[in-house]
C-alpha atoms as a PDB file:
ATOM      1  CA  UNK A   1       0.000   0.000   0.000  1.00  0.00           C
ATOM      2  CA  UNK A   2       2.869   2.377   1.217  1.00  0.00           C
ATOM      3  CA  UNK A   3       4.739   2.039  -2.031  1.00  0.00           C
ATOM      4  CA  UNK A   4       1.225   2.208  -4.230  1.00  0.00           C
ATOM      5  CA  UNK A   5       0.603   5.275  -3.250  1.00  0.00           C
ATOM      6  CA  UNK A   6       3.556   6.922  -2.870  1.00  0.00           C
ATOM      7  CA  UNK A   7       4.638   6.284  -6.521  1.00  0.00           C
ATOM      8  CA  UNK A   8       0.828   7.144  -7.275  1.00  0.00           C
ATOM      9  CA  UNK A   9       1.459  10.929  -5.728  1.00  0.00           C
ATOM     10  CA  UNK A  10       5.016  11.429  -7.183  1.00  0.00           C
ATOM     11  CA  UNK A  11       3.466  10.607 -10.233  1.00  0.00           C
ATOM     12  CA  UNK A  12       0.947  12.871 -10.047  1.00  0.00           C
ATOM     13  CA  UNK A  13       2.999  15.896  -8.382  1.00  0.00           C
ATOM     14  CA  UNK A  14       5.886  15.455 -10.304  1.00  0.00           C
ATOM     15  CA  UNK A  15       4.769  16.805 -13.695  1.00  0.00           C
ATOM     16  CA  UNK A  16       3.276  19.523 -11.747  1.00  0.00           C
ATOM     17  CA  UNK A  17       6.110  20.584  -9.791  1.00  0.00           C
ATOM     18  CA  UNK A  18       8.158  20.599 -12.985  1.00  0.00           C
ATOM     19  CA  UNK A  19       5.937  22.803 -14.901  1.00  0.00           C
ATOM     20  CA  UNK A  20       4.940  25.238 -11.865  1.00  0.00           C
ATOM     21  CA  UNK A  21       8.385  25.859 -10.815  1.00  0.00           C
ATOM     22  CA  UNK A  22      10.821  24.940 -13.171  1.00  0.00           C
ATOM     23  CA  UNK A  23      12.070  22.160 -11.203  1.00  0.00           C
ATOM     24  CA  UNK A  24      15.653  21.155 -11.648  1.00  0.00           C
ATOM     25  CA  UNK A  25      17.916  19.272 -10.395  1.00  0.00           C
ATOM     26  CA  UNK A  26      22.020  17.381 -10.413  1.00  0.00           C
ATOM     27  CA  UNK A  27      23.278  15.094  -8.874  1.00  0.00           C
ATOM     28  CA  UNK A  28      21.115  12.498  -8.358  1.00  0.00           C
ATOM     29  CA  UNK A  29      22.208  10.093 -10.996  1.00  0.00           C
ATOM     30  CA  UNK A  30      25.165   9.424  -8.932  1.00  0.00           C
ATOM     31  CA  UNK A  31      23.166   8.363  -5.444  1.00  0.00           C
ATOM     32  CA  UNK A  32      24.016   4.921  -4.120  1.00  0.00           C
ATOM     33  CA  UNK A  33      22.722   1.806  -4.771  1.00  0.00           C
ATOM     34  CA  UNK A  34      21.835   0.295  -1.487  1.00  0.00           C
ATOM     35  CA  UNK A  35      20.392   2.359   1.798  1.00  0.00           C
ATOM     36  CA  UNK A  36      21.356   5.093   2.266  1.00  0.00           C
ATOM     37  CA  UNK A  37      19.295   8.555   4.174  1.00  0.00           C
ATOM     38  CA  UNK A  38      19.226  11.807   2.735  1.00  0.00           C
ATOM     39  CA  UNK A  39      19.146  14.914   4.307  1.00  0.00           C
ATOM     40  CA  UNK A  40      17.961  18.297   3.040  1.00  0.00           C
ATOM     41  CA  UNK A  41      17.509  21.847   3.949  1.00  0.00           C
ATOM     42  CA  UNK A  42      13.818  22.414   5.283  1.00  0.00           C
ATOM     43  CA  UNK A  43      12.104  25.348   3.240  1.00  0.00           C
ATOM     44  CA  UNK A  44       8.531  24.364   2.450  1.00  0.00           C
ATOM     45  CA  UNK A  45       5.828  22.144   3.015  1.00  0.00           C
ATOM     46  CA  UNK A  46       6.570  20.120  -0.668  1.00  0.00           C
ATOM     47  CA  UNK A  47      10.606  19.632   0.006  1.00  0.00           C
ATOM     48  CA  UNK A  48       9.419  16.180  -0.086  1.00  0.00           C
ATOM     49  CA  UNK A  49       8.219  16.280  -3.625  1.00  0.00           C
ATOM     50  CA  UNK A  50      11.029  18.674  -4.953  1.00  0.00           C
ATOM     51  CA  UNK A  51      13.436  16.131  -3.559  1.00  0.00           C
ATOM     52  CA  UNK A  52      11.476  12.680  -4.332  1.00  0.00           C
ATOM     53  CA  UNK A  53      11.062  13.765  -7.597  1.00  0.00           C
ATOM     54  CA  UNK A  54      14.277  13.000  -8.600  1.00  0.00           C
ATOM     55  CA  UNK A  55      14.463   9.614  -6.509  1.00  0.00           C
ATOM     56  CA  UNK A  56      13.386   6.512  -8.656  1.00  0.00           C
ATOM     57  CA  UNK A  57      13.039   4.145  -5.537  1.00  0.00           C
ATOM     58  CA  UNK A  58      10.919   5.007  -2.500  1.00  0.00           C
ATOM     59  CA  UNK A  59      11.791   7.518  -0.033  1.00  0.00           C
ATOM     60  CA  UNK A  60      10.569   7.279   3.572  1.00  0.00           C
ATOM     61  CA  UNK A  61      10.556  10.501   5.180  1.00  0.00           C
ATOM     62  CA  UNK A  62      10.883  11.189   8.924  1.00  0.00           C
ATOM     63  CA  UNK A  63       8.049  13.915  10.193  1.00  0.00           C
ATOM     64  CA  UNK A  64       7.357  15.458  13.183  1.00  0.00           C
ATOM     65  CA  UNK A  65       4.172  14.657  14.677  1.00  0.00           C
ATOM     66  CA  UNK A  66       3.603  18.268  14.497  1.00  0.00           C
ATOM     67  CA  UNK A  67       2.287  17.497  11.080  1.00  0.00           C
ATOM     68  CA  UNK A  68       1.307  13.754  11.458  1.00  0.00           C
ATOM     69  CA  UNK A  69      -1.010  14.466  14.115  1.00  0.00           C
ATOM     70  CA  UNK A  70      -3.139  16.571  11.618  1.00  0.00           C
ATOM     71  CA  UNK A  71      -6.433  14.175  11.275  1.00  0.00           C
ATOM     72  CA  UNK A  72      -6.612  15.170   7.533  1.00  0.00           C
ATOM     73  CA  UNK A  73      -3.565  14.183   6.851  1.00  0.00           C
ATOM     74  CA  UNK A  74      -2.438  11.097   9.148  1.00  0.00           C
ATOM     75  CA  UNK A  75      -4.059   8.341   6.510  1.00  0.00           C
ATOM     76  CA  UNK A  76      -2.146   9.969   4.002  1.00  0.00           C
ATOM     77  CA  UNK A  77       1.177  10.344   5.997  1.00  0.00           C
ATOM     78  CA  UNK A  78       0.642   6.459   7.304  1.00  0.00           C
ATOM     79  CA  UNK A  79       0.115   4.996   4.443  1.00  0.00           C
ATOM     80  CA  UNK A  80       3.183   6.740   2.302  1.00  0.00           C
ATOM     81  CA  UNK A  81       5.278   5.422   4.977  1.00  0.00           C
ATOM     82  CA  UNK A  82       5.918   8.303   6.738  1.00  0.00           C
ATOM     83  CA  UNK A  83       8.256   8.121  10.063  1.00  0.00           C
ATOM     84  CA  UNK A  84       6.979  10.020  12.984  1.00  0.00           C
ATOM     85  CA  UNK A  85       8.995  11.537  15.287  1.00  0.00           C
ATOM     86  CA  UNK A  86       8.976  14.450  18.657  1.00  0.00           C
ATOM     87  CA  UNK A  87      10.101  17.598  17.920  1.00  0.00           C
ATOM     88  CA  UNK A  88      13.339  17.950  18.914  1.00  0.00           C
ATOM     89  CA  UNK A  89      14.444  14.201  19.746  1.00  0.00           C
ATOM     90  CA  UNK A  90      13.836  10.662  18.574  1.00  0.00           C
ATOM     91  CA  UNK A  91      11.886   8.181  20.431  1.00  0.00           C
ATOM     92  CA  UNK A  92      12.988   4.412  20.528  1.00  0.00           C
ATOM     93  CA  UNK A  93       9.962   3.520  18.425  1.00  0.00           C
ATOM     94  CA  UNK A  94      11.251   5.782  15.769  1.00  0.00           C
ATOM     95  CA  UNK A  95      14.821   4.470  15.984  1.00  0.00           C
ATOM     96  CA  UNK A  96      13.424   1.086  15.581  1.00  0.00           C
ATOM     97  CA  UNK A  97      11.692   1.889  12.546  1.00  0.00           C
ATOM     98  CA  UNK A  98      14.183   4.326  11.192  1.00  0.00           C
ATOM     99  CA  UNK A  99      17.114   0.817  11.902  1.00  0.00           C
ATOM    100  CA  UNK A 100      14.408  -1.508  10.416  1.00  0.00           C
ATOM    101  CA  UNK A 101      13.999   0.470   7.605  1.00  0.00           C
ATOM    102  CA  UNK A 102      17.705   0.854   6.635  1.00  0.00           C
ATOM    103  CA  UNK A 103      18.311  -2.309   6.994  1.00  0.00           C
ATOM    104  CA  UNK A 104      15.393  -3.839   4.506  1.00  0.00           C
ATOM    105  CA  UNK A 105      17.957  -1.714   1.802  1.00  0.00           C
ATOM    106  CA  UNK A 106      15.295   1.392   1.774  1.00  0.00           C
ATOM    107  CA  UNK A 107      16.029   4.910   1.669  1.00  0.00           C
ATOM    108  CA  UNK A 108      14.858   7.369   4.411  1.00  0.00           C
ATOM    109  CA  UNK A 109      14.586  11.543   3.764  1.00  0.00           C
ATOM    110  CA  UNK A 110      15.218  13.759   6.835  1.00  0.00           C
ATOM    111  CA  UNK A 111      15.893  17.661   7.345  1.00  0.00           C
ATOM    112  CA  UNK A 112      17.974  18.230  10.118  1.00  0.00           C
ATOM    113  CA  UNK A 113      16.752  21.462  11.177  1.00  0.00           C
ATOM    114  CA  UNK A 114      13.654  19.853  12.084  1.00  0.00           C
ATOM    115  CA  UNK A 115      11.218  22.605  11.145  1.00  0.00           C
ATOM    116  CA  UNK A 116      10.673  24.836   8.024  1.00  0.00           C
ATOM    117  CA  UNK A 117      12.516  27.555   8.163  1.00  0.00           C
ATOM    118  CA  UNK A 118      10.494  31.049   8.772  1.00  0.00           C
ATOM    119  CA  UNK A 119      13.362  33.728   7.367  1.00  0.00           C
ATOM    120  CA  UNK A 120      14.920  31.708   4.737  1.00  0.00           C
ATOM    121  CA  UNK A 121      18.031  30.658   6.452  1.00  0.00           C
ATOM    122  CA  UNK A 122      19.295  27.396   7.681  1.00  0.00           C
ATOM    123  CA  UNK A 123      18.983  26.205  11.001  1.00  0.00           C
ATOM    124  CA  UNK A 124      21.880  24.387  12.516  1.00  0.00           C
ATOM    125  CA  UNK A 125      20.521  20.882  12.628  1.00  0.00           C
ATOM    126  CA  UNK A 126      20.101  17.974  15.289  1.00  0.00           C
ATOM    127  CA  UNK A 127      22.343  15.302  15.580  1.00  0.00           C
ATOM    128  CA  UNK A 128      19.591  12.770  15.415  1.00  0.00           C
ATOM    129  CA  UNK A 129      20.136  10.944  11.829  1.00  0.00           C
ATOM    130  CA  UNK A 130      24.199  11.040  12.527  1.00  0.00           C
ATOM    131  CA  UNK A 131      23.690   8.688  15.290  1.00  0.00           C
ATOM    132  CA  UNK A 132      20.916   5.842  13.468  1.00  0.00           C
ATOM    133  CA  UNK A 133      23.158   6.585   9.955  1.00  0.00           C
ATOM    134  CA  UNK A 134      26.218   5.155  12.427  1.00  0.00           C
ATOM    135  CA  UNK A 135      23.781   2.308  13.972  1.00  0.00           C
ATOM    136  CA  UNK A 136      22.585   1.444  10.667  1.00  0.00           C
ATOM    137  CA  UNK A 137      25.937   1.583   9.130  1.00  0.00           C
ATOM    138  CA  UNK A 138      24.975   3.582   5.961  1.00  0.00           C
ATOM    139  CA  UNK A 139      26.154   6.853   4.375  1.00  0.00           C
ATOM    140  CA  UNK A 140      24.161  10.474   4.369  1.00  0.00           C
ATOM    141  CA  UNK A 141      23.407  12.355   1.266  1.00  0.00           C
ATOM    142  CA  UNK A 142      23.796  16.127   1.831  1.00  0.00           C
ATOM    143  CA  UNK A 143      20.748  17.843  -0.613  1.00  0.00           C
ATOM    144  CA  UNK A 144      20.539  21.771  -1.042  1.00  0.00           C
ATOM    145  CA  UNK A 145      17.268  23.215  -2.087  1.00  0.00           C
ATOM    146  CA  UNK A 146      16.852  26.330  -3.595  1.00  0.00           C
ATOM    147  CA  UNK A 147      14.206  28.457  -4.271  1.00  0.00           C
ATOM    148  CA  UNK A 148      11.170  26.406  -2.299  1.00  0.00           C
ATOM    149  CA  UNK A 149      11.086  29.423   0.710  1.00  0.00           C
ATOM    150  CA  UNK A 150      10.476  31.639  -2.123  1.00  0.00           C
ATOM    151  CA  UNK A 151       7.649  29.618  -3.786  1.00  0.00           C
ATOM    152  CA  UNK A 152       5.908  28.305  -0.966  1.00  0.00           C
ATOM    153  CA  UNK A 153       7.050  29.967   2.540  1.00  0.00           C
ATOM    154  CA  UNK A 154       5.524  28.023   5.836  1.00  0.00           C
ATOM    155  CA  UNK A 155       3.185  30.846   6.746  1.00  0.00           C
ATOM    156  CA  UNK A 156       1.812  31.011   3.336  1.00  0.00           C
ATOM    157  CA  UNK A 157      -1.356  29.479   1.881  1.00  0.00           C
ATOM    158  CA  UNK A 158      -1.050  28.993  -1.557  1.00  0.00           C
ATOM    159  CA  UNK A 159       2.745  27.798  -3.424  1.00  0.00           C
ATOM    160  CA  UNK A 160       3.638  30.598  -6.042  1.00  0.00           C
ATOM    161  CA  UNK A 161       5.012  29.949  -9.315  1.00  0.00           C
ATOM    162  CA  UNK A 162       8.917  29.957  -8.575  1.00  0.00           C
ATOM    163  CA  UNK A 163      11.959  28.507  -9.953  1.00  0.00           C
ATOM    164  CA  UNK A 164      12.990  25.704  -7.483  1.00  0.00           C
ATOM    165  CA  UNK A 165      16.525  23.907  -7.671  1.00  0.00           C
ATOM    166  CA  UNK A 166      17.991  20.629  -6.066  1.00  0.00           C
ATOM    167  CA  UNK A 167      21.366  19.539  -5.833  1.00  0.00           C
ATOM    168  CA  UNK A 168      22.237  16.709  -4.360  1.00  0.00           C
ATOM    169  CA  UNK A 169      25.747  15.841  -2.859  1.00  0.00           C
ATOM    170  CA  UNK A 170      28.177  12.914  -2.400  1.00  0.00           C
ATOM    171  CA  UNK A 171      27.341  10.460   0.274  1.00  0.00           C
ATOM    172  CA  UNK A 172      29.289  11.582   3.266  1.00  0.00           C
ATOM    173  CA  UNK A 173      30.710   7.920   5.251  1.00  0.00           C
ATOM    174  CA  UNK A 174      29.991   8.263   8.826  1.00  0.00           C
ATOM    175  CA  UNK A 175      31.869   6.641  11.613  1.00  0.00           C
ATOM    176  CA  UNK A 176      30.971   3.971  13.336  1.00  0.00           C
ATOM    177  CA  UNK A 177      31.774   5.922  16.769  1.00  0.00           C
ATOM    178  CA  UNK A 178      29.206   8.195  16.118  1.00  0.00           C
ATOM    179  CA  UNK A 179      26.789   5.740  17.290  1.00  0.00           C
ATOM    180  CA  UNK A 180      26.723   6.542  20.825  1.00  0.00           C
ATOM    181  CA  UNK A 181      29.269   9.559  21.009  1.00  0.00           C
ATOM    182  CA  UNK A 182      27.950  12.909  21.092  1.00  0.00           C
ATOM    183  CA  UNK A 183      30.661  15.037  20.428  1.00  0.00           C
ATOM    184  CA  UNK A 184      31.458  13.034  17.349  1.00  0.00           C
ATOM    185  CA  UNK A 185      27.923  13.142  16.072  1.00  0.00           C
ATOM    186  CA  UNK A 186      28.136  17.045  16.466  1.00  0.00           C
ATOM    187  CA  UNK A 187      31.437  16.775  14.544  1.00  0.00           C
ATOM    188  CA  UNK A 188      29.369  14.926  11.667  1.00  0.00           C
ATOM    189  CA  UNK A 189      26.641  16.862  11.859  1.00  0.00           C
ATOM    190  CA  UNK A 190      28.574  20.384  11.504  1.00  0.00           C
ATOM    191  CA  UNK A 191      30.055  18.758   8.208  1.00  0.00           C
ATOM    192  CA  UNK A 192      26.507  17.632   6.925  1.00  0.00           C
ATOM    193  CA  UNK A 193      25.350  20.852   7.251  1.00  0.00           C
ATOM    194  CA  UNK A 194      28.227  22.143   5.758  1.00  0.00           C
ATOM    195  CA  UNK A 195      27.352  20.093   3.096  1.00  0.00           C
ATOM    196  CA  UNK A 196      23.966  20.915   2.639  1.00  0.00           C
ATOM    197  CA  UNK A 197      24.669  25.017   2.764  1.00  0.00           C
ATOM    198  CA  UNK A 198      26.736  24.673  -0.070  1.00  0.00           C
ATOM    199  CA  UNK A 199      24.875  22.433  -2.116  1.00  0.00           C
ATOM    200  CA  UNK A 200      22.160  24.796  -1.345  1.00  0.00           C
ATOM    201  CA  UNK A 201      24.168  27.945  -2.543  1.00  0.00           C
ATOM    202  CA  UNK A 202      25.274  26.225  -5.762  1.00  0.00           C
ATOM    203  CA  UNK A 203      21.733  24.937  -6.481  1.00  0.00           C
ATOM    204  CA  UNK A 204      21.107  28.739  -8.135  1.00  0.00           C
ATOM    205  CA  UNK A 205      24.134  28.753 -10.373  1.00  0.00           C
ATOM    206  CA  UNK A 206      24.743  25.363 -11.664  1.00  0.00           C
ATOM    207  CA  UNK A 207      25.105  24.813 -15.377  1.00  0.00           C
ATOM    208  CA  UNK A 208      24.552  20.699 -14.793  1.00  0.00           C
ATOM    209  CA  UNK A 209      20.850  21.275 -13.633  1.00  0.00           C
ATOM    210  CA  UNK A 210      18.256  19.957 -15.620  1.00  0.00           C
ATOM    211  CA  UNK A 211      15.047  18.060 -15.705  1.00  0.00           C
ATOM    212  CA  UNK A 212      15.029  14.318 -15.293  1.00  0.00           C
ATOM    213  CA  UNK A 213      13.908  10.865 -14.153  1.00  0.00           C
ATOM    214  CA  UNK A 214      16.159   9.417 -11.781  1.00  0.00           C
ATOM    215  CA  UNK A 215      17.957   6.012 -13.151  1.00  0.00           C
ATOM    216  CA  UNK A 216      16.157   2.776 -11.414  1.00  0.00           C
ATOM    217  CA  UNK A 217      18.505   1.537  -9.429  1.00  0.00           C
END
């Protein structure tokens, strides 16, 4: 069912998303092969699509229950798979799922910063998805997204007609240390962000973006 509907919505957003705001993309004909999380910059409510768009297999995104709590929506955000978690920290029932779900070979999407952002800018992140990425022995993607605050702020109503841009980044090998080590995970984290800031900032300029399916692999 997850997977049904899932590719049933990208397919149907997609198109959309590609018309409405120009949505481009690099990078993502290089991701890996097996599991692997992603983590993005948090500027709208449809970073999901802008980023899944360019994703041929599933992606299971983690969301706070800010969102998933919303009775219109929590069908919907159930049965696409969606990971719940608290604001702020991750519950063992979440790291369970999160570890199960890495380890069935799956994908999972995460922004760091937690929330959208209100003023544009990026947040500095929590070291959550450093520490399962260590337990579950798999790499993080950095993504940059550009132009989504401008098309479809969090306060606003309606998404505007904007150019939006995604690049997404070389997997970034985290240490097995990380697992339980704090300092090291805010280490990692710093460099993820890093990452993502830069991606971000190059989104707007690169001549290698362009509109595309994402190879099956």
């Amino acid at each position: 069912m997850a997977d049904a509907l899932y590719r049933a919505m990208k397919a149907c957003l997609g198109p959309v998303a590609d018309v409405y705001f120009d949505l481009r993309a690099s990078g993502h004909d290089a991701l890996p092969a097996g599991p692997f999380i992603l983590a993005a910059n948090h500027e709208s409510m449809l970073d999901w699509v802008f980023v899944a768009r360019f994703v041929a297999r599933p992606v299971r995104f983690v969301l706070t229950r800010e969102f998933f709590d919303q009775r219109a929506l929590t069908w919907a955000y159930r049965n696409l798979g969606v990971i719940p978690i608290r604001d702020g920290a991750i519950e063992l029932s979440a790291v369970r799922q999160l570890l199960a779900t890495l380890r069935r070979g799956e994908i999972v999407g995460a922004f760091p910063e937690g929330r959208i952002t209100r003023d544009g800018q990026m947040a500095p992140g929590e070291p959550g998805i450093v520490a399962i990425a260590a337990r579950a022995r798999v790499p993080i993607v950095p993504v940059g997204i550009h132009g989504a605050f401008e098309a479809f702020p969090r306060d606003a109503w309606l998404p505007v007609s904007r150019p939006v841009r995604v690049r997404f980044g070389a997997p970034i090998a985290i240490p097995d240390r990380a697992a339980g080590d704090r300092d090291e995970q805010r280490r990692v984290l710093a460099l993820v962000m890093k990452a993502i800031a830069v991606l971000r900032a190059d989104a707007a300029e690169s001549p290698t973006l362009r509109r595309a399916r994402a190879p099956e692999r």
